[in-house]
C-alpha atoms as a PDB file:
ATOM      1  CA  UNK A   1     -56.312 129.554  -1.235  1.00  0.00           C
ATOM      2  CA  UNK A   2     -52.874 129.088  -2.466  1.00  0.00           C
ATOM      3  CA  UNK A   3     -50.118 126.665  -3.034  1.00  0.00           C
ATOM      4  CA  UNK A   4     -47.281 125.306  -0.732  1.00  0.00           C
ATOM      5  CA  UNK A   5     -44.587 123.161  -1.205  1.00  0.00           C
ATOM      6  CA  UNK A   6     -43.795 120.468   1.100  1.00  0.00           C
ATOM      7  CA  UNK A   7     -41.356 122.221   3.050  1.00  0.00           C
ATOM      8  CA  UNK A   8     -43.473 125.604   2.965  1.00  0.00           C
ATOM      9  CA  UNK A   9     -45.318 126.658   5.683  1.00  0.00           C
ATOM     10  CA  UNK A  10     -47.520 129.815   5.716  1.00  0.00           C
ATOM     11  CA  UNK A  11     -46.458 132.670   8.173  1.00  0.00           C
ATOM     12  CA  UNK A  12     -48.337 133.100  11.107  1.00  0.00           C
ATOM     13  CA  UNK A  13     -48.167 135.866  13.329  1.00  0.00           C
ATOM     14  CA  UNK A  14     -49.080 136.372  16.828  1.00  0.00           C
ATOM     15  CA  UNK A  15     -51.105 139.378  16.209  1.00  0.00           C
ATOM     16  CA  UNK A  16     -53.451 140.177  14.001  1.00  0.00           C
ATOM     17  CA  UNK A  17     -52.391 139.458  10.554  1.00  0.00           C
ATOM     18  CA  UNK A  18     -52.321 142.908   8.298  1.00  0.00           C
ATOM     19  CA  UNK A  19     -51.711 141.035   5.330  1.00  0.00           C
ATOM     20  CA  UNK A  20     -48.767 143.375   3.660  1.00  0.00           C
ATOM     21  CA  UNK A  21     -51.178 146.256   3.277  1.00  0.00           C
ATOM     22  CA  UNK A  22     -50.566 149.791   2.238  1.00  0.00           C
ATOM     23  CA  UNK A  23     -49.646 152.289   5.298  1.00  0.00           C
ATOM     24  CA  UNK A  24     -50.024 155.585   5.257  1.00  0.00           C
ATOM     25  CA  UNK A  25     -46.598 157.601   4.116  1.00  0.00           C
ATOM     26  CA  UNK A  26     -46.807 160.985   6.455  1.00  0.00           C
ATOM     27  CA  UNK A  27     -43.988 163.303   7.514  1.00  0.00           C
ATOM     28  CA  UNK A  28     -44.033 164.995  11.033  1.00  0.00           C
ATOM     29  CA  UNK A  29     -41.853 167.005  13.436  1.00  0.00           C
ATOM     30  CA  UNK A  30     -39.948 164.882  16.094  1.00  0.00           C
ATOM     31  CA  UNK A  31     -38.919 166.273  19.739  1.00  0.00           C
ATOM     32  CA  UNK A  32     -35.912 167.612  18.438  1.00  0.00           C
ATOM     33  CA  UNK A  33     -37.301 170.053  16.354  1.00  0.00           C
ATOM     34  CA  UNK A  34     -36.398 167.869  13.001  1.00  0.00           C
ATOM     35  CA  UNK A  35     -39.025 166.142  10.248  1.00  0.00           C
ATOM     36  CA  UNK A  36     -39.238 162.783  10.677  1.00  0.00           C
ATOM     37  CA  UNK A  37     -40.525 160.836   7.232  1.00  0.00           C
ATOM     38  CA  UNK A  38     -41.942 157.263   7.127  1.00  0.00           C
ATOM     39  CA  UNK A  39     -40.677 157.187   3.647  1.00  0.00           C
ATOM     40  CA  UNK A  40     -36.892 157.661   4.669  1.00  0.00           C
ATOM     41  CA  UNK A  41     -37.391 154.419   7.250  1.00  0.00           C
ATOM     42  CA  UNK A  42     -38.045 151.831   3.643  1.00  0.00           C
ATOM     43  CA  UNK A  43     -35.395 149.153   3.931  1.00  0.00           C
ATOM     44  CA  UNK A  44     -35.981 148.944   7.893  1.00  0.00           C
ATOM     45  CA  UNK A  45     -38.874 147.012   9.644  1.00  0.00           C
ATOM     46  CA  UNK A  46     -40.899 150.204  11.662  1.00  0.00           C
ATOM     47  CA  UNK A  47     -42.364 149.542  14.958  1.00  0.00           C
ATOM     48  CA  UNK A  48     -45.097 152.769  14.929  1.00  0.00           C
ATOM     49  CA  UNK A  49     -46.794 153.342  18.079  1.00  0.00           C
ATOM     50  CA  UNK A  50     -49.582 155.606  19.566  1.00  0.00           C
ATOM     51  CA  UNK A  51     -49.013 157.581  23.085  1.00  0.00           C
ATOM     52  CA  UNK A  52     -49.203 160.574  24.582  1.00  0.00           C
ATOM     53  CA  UNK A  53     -47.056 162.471  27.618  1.00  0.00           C
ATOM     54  CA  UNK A  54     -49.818 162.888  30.185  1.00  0.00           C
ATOM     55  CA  UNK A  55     -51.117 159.515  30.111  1.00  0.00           C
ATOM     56  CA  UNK A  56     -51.306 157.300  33.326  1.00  0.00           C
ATOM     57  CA  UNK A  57     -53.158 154.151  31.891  1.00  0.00           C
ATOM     58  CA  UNK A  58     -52.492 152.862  29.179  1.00  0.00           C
ATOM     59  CA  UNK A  59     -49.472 155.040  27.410  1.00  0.00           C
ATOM     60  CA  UNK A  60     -47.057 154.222  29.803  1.00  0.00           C
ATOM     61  CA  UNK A  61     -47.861 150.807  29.698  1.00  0.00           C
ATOM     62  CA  UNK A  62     -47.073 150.552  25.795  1.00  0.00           C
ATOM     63  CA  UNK A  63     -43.941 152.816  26.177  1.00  0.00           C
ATOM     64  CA  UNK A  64     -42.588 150.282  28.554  1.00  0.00           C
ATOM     65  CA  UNK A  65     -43.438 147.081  26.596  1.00  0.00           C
ATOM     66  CA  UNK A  66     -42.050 148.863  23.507  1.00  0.00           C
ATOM     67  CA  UNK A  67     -38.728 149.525  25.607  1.00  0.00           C
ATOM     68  CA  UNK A  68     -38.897 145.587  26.374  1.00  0.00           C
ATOM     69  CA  UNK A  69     -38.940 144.708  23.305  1.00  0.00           C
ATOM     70  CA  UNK A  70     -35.973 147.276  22.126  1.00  0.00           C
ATOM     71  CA  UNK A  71     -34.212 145.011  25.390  1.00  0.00           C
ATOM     72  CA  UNK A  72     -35.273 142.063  23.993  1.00  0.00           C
ATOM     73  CA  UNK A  73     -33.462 142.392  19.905  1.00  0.00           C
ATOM     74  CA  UNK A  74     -30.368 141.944  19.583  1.00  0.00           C
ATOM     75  CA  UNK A  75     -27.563 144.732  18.141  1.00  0.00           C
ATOM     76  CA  UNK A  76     -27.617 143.116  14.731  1.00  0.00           C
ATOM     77  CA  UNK A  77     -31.746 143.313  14.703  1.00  0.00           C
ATOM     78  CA  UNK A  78     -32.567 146.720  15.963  1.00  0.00           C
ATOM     79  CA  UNK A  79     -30.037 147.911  13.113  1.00  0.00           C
ATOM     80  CA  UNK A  80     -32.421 146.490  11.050  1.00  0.00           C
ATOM     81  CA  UNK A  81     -35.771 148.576  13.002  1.00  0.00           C
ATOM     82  CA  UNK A  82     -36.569 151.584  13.464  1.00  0.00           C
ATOM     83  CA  UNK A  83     -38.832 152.432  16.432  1.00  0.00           C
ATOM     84  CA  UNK A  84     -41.166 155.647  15.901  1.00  0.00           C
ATOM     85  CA  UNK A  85     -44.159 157.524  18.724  1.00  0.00           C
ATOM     86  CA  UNK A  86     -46.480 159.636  17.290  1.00  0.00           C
ATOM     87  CA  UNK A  87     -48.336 161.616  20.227  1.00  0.00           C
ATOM     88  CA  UNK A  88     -52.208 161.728  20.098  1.00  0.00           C
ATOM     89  CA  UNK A  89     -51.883 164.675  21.978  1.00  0.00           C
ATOM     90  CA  UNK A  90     -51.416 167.394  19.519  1.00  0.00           C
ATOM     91  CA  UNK A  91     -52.502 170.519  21.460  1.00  0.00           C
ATOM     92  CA  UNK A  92     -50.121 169.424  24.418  1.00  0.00           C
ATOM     93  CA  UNK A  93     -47.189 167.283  23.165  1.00  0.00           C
ATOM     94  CA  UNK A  94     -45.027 169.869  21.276  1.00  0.00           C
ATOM     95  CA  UNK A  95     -41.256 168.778  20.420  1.00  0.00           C
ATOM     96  CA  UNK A  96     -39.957 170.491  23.555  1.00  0.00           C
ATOM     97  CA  UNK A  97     -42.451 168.502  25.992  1.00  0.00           C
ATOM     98  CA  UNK A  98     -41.891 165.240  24.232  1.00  0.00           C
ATOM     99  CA  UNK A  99     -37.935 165.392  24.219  1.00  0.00           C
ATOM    100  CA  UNK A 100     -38.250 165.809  28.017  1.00  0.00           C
ATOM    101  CA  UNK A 101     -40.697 162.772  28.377  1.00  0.00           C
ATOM    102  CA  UNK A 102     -37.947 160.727  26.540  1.00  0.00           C
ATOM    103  CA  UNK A 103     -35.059 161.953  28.441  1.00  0.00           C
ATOM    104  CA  UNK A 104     -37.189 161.665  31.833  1.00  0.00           C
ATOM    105  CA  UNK A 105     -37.920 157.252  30.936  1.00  0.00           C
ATOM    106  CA  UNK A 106     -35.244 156.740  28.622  1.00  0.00           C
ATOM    107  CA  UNK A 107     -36.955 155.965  25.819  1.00  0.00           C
ATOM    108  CA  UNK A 108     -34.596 156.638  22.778  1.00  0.00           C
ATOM    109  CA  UNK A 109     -36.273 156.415  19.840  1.00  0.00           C
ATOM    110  CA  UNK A 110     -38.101 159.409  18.126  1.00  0.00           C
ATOM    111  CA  UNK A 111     -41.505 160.843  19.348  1.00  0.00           C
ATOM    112  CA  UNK A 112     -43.321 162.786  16.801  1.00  0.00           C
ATOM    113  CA  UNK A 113     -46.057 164.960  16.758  1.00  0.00           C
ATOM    114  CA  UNK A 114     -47.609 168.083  14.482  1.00  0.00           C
ATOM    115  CA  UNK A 115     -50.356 170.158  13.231  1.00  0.00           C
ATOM    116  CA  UNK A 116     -53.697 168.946  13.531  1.00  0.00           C
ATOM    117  CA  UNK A 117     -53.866 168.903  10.102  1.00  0.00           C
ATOM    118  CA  UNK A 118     -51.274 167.110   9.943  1.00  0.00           C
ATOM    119  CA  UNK A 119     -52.295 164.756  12.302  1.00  0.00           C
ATOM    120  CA  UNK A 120     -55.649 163.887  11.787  1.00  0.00           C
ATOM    121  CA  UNK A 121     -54.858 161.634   8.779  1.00  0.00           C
ATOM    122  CA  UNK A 122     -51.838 159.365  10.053  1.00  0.00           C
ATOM    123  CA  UNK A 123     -55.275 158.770  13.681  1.00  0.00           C
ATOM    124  CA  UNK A 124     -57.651 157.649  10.233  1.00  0.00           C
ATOM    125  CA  UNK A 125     -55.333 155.659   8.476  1.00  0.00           C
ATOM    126  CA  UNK A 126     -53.903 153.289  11.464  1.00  0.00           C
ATOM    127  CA  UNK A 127     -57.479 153.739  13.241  1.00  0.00           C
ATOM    128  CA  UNK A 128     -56.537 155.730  15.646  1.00  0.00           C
ATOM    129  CA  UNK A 129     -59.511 158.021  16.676  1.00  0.00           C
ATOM    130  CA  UNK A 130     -58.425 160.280  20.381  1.00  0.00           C
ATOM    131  CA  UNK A 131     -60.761 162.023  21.472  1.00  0.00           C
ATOM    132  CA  UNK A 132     -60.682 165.008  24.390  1.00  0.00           C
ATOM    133  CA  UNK A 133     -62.561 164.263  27.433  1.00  0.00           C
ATOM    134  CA  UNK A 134     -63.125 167.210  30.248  1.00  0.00           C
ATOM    135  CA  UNK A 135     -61.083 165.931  33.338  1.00  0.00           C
ATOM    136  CA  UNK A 136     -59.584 168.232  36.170  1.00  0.00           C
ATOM    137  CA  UNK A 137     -56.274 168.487  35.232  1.00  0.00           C
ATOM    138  CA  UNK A 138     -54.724 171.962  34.629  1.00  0.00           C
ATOM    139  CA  UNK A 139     -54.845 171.352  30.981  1.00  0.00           C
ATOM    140  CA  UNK A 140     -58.589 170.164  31.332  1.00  0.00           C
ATOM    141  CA  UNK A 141     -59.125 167.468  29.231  1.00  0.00           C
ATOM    142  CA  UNK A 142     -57.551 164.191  29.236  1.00  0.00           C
ATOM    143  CA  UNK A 143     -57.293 161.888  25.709  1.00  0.00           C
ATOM    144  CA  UNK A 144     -58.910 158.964  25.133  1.00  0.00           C
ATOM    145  CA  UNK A 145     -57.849 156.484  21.762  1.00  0.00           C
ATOM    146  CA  UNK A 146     -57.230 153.233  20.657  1.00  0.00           C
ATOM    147  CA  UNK A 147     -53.603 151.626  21.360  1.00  0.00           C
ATOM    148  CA  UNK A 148     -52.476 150.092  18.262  1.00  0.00           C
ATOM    149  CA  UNK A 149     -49.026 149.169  17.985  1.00  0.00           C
ATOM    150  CA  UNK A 150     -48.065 148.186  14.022  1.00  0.00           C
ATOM    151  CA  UNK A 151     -44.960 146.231  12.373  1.00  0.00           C
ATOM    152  CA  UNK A 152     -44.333 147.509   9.131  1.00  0.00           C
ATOM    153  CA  UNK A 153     -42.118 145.680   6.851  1.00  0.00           C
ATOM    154  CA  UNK A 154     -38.843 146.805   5.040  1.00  0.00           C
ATOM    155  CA  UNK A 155     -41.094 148.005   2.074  1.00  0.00           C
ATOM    156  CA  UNK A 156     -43.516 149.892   4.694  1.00  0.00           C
ATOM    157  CA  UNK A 157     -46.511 147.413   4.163  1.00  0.00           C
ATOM    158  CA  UNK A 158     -48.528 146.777   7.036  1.00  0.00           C
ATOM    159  CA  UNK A 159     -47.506 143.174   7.962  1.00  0.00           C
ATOM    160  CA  UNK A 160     -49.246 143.131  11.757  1.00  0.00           C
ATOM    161  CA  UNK A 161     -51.134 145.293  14.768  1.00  0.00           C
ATOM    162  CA  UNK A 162     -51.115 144.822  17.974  1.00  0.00           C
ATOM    163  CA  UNK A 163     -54.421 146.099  19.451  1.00  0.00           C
ATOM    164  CA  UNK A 164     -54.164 145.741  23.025  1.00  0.00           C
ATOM    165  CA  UNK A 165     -52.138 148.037  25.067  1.00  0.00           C
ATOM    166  CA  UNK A 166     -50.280 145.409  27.449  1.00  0.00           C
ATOM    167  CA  UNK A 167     -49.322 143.522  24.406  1.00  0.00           C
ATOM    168  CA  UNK A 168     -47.185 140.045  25.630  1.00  0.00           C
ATOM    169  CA  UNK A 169     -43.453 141.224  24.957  1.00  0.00           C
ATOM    170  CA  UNK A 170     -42.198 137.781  23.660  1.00  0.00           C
ATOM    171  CA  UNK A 171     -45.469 137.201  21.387  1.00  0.00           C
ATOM    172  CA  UNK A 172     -44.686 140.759  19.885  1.00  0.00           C
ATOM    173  CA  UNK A 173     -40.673 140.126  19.641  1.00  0.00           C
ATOM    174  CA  UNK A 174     -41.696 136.864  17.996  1.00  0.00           C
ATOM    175  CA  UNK A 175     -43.681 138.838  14.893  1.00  0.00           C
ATOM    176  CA  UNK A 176     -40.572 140.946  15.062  1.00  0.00           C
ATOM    177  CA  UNK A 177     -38.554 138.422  14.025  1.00  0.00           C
ATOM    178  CA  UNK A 178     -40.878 137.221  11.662  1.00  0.00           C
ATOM    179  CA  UNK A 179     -41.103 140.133  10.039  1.00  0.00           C
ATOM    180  CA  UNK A 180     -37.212 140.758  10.054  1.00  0.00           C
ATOM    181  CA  UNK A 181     -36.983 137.009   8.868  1.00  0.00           C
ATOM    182  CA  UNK A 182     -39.626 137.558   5.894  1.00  0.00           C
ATOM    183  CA  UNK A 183     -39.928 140.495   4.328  1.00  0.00           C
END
């Protein structure tokens, strides 16, 4: 329901639609050792994605399609973004692993990770629910979770998710720019 004038269209997004929800404000420490706040990204569209370093399916996968689309923007539009990891890796990924993963693909925008604690609510609130699974690595277990990839408007409101981990780049950059364009 709702009105449009004759030159209004509603927006449509690629993915699914989040409908300017509430997101979850949390505050965690990035690979260089600093706190990294959702709350200090308002006024910037936030492109928050779930990884973590030992991955071999799907993570690197993600990474790489969120580098594409970093490619993709132009100078004046990634002013206007910030890009943000957070690890679902906790007992692995500390700030000194994760700043090496970066340097090692060249993926320059922050990677976060924390407590447990901490943790545990930013997995419930973007439904992201890893679980350990016994492998034979040296660490032993391996990580299993969901791959959401969320745009977040300039006011932090969920606007849309990407759910699949080999997301199409120029579907996603298209939301981007919707987002950018609209909110």
């Amino acid at each position: 329901p709702g009105c449009f004038s004759d030159d209004e269209e509603p927006i449509t997004f690629n993915g699914r639609d989040l409908g300017g929800s509430l997101t979850y404000k949390f505050t965690l420490e990035s690979a260089d050792g600093e706190l990294w706040s959702l709350d200090d990204q308002e006024g910037k569209v936030v492109i928050l994605v779930f990884m973590f370093t030992r991955c071999d399916n799907t993570c690197p996968v993600t990474s790489q399609n969120v580098k594409s689309v970093q490619d993709t923007l132009t100078e004046e539009e990634l002013e206007m973004i910030s890009f943000v990891s957070v690890t679902v890796d906790w007992r692995n990924d500390s700030p000194s692993k994760l700043k090496n993963w970066t340097e090692d693909f060249g993926y320059d925008w922050p990677h976060l990770t924390g407590a447990k604690e901490y943790l545990d609510p930013v997995y419930e609130n973007y439904g992201v629910f890893p679980y350990e699974e016994s492998d034979d690595s040296e660490e032993g277990y391996t990580v299993a979770h969901p791959s959401p990839t969320y745009i977040l408007d300039s006011d932090l409101k969920g606007r849309v998710v990407w759910s699949d981990f080999d997301f199409p780049v120029d579907l996603f950059v298209e939301d981007v720019r919707t987002v950018l364009e609209n909110y």
